[in-house]
PDB file of N, CA and C in Angstrom:
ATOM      1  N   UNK A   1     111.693 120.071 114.542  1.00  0.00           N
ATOM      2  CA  UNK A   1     111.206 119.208 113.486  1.00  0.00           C
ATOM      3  C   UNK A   1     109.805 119.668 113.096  1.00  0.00           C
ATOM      4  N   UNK A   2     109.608 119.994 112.003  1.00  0.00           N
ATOM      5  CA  UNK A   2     108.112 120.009 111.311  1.00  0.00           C
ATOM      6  C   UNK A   2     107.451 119.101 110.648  1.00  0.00           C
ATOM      7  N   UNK A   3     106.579 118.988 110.347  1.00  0.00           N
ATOM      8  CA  UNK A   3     105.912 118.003 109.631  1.00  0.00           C
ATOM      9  C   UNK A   3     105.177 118.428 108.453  1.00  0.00           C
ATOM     10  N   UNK A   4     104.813 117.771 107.447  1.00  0.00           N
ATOM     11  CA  UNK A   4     104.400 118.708 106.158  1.00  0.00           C
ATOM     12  C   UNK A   4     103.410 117.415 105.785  1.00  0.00           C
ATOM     13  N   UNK A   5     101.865 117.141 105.399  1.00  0.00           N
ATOM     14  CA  UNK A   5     101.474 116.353 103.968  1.00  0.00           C
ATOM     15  C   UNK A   5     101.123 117.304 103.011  1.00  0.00           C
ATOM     16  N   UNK A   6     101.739 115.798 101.922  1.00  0.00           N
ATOM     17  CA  UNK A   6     101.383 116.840 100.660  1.00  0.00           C
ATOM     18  C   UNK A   6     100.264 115.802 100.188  1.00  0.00           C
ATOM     19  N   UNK A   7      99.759 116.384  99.327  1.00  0.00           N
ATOM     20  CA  UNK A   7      98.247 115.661  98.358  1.00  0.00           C
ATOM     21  C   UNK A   7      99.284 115.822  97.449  1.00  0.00           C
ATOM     22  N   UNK A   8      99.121 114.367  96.535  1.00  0.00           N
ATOM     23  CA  UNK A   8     100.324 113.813  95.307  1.00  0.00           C
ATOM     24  C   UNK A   8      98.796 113.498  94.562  1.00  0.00           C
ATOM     25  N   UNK A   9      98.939 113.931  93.198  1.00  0.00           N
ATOM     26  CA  UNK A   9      98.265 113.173  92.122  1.00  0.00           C
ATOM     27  C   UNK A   9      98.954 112.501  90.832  1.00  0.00           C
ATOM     28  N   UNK A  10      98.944 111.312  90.953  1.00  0.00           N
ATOM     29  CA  UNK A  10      99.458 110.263  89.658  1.00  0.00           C
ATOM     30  C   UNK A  10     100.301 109.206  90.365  1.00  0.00           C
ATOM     31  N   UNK A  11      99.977 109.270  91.686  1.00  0.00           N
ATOM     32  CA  UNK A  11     100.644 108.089  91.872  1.00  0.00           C
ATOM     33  C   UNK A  11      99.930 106.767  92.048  1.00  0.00           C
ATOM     34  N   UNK A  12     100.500 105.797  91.369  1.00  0.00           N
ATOM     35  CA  UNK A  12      99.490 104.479  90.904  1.00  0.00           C
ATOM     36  C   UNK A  12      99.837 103.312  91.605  1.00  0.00           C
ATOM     37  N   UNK A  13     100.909 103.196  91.765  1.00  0.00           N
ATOM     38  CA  UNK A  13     102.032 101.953  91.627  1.00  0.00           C
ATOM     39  C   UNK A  13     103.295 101.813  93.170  1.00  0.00           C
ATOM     40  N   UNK A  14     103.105 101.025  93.127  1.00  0.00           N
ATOM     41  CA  UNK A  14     104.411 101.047  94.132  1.00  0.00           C
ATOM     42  C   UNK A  14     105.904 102.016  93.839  1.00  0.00           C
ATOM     43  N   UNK A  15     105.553 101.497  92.644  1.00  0.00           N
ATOM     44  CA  UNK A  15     106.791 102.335  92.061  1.00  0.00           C
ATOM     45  C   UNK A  15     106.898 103.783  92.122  1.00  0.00           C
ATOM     46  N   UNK A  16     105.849 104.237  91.706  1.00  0.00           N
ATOM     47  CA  UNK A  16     105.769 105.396  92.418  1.00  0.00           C
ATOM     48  C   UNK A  16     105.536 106.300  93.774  1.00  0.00           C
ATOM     49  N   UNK A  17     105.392 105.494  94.602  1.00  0.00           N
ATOM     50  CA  UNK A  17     105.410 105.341  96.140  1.00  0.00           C
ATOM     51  C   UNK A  17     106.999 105.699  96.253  1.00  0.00           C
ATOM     52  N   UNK A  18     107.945 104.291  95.527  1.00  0.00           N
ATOM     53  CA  UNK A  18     109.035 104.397  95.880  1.00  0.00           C
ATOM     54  C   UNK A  18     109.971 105.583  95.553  1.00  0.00           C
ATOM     55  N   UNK A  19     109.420 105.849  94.051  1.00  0.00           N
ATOM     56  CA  UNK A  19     110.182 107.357  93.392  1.00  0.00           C
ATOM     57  C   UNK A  19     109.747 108.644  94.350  1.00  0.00           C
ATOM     58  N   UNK A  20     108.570 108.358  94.820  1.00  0.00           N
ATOM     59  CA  UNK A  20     108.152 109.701  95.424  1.00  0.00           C
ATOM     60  C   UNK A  20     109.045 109.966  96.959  1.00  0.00           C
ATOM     61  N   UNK A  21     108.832 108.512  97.388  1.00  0.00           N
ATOM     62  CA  UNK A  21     110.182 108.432  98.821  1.00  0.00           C
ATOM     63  C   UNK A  21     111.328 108.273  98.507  1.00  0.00           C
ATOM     64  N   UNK A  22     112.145 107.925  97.437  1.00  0.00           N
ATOM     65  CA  UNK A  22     113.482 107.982  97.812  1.00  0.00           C
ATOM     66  C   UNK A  22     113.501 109.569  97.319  1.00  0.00           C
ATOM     67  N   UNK A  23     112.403 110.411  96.359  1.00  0.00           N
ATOM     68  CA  UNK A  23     113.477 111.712  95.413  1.00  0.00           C
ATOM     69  C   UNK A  23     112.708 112.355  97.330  1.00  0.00           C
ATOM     70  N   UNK A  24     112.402 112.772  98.261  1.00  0.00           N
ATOM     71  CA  UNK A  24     112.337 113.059  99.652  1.00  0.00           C
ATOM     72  C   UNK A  24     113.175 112.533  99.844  1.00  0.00           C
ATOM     73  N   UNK A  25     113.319 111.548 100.222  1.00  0.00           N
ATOM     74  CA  UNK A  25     114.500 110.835 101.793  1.00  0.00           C
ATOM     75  C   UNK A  25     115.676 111.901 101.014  1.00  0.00           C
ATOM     76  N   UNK A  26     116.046 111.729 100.060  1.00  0.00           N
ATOM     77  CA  UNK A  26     117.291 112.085  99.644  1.00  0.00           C
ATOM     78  C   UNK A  26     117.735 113.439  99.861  1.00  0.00           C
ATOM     79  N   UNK A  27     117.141 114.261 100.306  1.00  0.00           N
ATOM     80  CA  UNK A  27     116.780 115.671 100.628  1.00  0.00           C
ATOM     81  C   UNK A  27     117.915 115.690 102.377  1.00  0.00           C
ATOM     82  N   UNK A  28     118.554 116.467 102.319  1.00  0.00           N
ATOM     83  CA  UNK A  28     119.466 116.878 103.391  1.00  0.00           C
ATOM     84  C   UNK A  28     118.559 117.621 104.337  1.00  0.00           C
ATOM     85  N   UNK A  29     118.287 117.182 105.936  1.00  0.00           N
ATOM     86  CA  UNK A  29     117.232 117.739 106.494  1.00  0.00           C
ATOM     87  C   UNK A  29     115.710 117.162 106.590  1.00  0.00           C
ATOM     88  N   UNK A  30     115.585 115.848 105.734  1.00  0.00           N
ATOM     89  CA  UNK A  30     114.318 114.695 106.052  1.00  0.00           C
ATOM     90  C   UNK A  30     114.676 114.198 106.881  1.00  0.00           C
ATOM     91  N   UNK A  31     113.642 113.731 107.452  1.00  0.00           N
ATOM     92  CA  UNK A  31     114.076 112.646 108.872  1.00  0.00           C
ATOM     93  C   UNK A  31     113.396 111.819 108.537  1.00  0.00           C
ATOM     94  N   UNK A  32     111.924 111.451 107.965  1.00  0.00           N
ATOM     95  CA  UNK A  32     111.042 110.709 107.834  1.00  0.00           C
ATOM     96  C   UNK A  32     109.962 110.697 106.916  1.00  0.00           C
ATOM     97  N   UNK A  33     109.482 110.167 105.897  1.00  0.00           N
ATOM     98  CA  UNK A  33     108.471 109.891 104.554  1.00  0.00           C
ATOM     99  C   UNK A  33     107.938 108.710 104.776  1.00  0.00           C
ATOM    100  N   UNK A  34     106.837 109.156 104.557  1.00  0.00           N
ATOM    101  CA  UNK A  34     105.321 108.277 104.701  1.00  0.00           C
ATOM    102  C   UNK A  34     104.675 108.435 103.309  1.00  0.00           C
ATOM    103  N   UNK A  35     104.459 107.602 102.462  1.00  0.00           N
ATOM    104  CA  UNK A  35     103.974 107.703 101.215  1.00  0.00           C
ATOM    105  C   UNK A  35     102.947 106.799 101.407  1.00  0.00           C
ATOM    106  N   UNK A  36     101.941 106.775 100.902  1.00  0.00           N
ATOM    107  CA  UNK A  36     100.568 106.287 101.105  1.00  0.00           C
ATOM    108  C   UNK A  36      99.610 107.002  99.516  1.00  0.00           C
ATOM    109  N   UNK A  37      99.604 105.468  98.570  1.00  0.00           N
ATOM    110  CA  UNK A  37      99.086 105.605  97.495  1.00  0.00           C
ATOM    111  C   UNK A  37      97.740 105.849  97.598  1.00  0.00           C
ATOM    112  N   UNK A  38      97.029 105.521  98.437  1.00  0.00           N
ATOM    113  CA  UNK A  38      95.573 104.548  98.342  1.00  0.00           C
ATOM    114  C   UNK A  38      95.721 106.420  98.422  1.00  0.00           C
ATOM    115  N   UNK A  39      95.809 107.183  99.256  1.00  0.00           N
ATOM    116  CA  UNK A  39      95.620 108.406  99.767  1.00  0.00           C
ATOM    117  C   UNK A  39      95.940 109.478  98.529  1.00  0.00           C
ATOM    118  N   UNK A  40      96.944 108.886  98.092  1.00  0.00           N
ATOM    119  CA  UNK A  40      97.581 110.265  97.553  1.00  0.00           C
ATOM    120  C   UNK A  40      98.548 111.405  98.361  1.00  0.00           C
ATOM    121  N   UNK A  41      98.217 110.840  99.643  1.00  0.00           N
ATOM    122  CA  UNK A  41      98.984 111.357 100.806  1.00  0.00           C
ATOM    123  C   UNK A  41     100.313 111.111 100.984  1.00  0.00           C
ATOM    124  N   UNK A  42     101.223 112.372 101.007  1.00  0.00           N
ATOM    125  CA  UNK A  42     102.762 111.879 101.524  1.00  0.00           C
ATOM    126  C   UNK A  42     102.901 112.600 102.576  1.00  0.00           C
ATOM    127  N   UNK A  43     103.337 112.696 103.945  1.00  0.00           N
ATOM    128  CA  UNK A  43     104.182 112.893 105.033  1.00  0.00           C
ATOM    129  C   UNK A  43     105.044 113.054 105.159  1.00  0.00           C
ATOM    130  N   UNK A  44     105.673 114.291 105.430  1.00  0.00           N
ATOM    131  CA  UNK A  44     107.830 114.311 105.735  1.00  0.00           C
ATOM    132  C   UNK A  44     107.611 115.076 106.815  1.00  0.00           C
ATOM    133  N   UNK A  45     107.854 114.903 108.023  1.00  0.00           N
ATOM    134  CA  UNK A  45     109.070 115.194 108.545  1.00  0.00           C
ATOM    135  C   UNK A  45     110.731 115.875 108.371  1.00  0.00           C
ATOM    136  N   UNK A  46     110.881 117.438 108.631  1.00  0.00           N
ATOM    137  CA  UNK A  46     112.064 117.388 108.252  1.00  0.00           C
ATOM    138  C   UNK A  46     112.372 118.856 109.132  1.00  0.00           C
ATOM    139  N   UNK A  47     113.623 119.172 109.291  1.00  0.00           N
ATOM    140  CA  UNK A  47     114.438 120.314 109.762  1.00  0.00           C
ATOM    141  C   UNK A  47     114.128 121.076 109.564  1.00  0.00           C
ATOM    142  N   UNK A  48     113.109 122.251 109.625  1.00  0.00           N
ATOM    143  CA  UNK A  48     112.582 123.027 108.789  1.00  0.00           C
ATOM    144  C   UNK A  48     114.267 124.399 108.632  1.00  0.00           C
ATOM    145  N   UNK A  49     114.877 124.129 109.375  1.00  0.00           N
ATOM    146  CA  UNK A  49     116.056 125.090 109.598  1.00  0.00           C
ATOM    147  C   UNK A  49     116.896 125.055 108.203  1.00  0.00           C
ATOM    148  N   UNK A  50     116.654 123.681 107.952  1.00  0.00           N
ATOM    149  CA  UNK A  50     117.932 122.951 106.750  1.00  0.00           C
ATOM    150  C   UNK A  50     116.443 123.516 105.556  1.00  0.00           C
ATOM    151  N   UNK A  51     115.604 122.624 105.439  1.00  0.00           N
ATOM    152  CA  UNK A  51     114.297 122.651 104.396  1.00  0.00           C
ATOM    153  C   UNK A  51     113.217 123.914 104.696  1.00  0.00           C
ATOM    154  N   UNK A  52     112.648 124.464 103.610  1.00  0.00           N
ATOM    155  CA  UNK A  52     111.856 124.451 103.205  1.00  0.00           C
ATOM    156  C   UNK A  52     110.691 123.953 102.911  1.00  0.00           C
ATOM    157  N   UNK A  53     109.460 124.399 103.026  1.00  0.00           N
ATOM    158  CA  UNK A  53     108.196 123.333 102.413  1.00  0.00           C
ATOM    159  C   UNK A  53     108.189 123.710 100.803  1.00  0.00           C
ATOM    160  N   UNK A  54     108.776 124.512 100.303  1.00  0.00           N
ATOM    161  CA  UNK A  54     108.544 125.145  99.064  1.00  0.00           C
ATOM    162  C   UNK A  54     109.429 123.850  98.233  1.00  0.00           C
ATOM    163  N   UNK A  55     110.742 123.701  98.989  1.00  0.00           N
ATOM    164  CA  UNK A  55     111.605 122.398  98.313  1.00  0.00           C
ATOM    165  C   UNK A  55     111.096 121.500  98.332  1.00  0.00           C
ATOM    166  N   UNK A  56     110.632 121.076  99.365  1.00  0.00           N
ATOM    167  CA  UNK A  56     109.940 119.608  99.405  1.00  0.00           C
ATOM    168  C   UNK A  56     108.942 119.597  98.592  1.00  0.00           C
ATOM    169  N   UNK A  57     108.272 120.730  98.017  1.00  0.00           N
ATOM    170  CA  UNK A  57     106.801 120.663  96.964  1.00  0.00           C
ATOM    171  C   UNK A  57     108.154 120.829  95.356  1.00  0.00           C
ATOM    172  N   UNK A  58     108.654 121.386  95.680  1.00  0.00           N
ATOM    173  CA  UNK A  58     109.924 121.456  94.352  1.00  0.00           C
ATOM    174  C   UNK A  58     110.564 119.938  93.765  1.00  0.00           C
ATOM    175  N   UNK A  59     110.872 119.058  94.906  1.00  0.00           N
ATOM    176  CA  UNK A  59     111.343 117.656  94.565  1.00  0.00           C
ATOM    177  C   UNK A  59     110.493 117.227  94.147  1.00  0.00           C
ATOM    178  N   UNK A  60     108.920 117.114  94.494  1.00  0.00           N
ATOM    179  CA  UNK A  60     107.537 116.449  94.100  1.00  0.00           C
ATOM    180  C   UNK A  60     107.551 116.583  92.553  1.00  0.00           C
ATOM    181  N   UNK A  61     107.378 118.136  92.473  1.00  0.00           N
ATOM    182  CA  UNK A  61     106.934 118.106  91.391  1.00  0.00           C
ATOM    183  C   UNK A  61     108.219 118.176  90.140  1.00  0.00           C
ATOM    184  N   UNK A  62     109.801 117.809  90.621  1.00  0.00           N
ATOM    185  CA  UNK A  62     110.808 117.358  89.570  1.00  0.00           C
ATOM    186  C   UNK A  62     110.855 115.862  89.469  1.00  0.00           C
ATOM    187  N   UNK A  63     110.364 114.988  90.387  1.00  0.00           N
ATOM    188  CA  UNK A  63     110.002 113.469  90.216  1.00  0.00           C
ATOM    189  C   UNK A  63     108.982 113.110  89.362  1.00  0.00           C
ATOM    190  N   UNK A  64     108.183 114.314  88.887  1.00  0.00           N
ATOM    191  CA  UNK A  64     107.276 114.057  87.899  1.00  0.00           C
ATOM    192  C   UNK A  64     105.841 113.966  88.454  1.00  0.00           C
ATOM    193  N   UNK A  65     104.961 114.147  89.406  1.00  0.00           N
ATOM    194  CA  UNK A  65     104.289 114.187  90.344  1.00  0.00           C
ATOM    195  C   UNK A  65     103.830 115.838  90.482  1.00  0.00           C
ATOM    196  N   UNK A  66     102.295 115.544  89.990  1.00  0.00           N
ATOM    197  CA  UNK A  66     101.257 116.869  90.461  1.00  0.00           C
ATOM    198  C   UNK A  66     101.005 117.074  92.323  1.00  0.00           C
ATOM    199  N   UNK A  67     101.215 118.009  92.529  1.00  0.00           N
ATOM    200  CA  UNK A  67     100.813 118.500  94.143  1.00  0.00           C
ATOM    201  C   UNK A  67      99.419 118.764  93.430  1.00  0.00           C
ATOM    202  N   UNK A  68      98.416 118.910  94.230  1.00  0.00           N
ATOM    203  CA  UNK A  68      96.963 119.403  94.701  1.00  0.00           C
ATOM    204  C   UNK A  68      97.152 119.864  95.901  1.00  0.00           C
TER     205      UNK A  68
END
């Protein structure tokens, strides 16, 4: 298991907390997402065998969401 944060910019809202964790969870090979607005900070946990960090920055930024 690896662990990855990413720095998210534009997230405001719960709602976007939630878009940013379910378009992760949904990812084959997450185990665990930690989204944290106040931060900008997200956390996954995932298989690195199954994932990539390149995908997990790929879902970010198709949910509509700047990486820094």
């Amino acid at each position: 298991m690896e662990t990855l944060t990413l720095k998210i910019g534009g997230m405001t809202c719960n709602h976007c907390k939630m878009k940013v964790g379910k378009a992760l969870r949904t990812m084959d090979g997450v185990e665990n997402v930690q989204v944290d607005i106040n931060t900008g900070q997200t956390t996954v946990s995932f298989d690195s065998a199954r994932l990539r960090a390149e995908d997990l920055r790929a879902v970010v930024s198709e949910a509509g969401y700047e990486l820094i």
